[in-house]
Protein backbone atom coordinates (compact mmCIF):
# COMPACT_ATOMS: atom_id res chain seq x y z
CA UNK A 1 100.98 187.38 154.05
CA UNK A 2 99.21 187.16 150.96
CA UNK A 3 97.43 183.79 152.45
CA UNK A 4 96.34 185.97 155.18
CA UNK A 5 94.52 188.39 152.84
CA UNK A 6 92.84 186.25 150.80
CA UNK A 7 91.15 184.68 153.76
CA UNK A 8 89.86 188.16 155.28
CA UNK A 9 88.55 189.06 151.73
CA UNK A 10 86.82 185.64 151.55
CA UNK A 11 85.27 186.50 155.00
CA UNK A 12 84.27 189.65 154.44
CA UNK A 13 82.52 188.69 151.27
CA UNK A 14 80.87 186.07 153.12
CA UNK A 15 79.72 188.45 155.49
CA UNK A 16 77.94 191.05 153.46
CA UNK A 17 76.78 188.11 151.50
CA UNK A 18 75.12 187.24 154.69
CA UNK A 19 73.78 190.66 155.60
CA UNK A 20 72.34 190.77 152.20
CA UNK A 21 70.32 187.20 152.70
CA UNK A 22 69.29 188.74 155.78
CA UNK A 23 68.11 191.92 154.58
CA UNK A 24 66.27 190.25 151.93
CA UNK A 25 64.50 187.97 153.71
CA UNK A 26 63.12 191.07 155.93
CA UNK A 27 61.75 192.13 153.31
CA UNK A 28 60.35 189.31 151.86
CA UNK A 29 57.16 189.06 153.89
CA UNK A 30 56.64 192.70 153.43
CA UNK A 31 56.62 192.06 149.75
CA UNK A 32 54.63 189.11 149.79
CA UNK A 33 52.20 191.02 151.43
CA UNK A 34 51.89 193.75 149.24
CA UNK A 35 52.25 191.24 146.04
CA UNK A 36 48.79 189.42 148.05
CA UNK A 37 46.86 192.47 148.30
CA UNK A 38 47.72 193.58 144.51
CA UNK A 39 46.16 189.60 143.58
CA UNK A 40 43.65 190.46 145.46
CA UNK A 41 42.49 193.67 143.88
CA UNK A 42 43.09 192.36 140.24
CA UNK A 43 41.07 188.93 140.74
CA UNK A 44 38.02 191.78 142.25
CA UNK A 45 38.48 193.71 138.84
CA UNK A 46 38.45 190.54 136.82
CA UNK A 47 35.61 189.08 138.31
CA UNK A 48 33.84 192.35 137.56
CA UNK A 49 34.90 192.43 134.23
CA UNK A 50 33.77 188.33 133.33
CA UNK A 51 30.45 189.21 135.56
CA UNK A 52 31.01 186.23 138.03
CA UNK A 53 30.11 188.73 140.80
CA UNK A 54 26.85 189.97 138.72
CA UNK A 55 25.32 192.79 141.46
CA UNK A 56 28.49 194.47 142.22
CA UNK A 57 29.43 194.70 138.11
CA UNK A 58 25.40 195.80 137.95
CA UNK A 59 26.41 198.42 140.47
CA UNK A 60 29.53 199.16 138.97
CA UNK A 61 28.00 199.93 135.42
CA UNK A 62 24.85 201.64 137.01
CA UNK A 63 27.60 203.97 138.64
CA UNK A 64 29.32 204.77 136.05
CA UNK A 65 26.32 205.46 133.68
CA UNK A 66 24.94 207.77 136.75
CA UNK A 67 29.20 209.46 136.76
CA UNK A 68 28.83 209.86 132.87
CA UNK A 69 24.97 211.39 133.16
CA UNK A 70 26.16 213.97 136.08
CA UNK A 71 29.21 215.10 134.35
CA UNK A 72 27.37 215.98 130.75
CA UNK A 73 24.89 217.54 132.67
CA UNK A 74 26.42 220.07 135.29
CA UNK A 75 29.12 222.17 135.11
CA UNK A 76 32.82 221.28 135.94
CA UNK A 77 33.20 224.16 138.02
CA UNK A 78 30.27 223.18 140.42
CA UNK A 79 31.38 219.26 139.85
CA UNK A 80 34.88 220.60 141.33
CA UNK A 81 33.86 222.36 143.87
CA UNK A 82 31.38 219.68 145.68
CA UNK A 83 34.45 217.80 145.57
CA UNK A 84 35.94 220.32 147.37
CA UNK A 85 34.07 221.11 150.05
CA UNK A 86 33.35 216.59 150.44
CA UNK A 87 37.30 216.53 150.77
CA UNK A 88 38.54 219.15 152.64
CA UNK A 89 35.61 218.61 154.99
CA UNK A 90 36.38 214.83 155.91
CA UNK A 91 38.35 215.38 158.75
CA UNK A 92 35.39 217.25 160.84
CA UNK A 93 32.88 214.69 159.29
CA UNK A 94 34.31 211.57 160.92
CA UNK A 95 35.30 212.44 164.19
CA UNK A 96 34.22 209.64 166.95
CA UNK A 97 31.70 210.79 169.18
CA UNK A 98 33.61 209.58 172.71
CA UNK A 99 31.46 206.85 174.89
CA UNK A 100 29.51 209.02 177.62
């Protein structure tokens, strides 16, 4: 009996041991994807930062000097609600016009 048992725990182990490779590996591409796209975003930032892309880290500083200038100058109230009235009126902005 006990020869019996030991082989049906040895099989089921090997079977979840099998659903769990398969499971992983799923998942694995999904994960290498989103492991790519985080890469991808950090080497942007870092090439920013070193200036080996030198108009887009021009743009980036002239932006933020322009962010810094606008928010010492007006009001957080009126700041806040601009942003507002730009997000909650996306949706109507960027409808498709359909093909005639």
């Amino acid at each position: 009996g006990s020869g019996r048992d030991v082989a049906s725990a040895s099989s089921n182990s090997n079977e979840s041991l099998l659903q769990f490779i398969k499971i992983f590996r799923k998942n694995l591409g999904r994960m290498q994807l989103h492991l790519h796209r985080y890469n991808t975003y950090f080497l942007r930032i870092h090439a920013l930062k070193t200036w080996r892309d030198s108009p887009s880290t021009l743009l980036l500083l002239f932006g933020l000097f322009s962010a810094s200038i606008w928010l010492a100058v007006v009001p957080p109230r009126v700041t806040f609600a601009l942003f507002s009235i730009y997000a909650f009126t996306r949706p109507l902005r960027h409808k498709k016009q359909a093909a005639p």
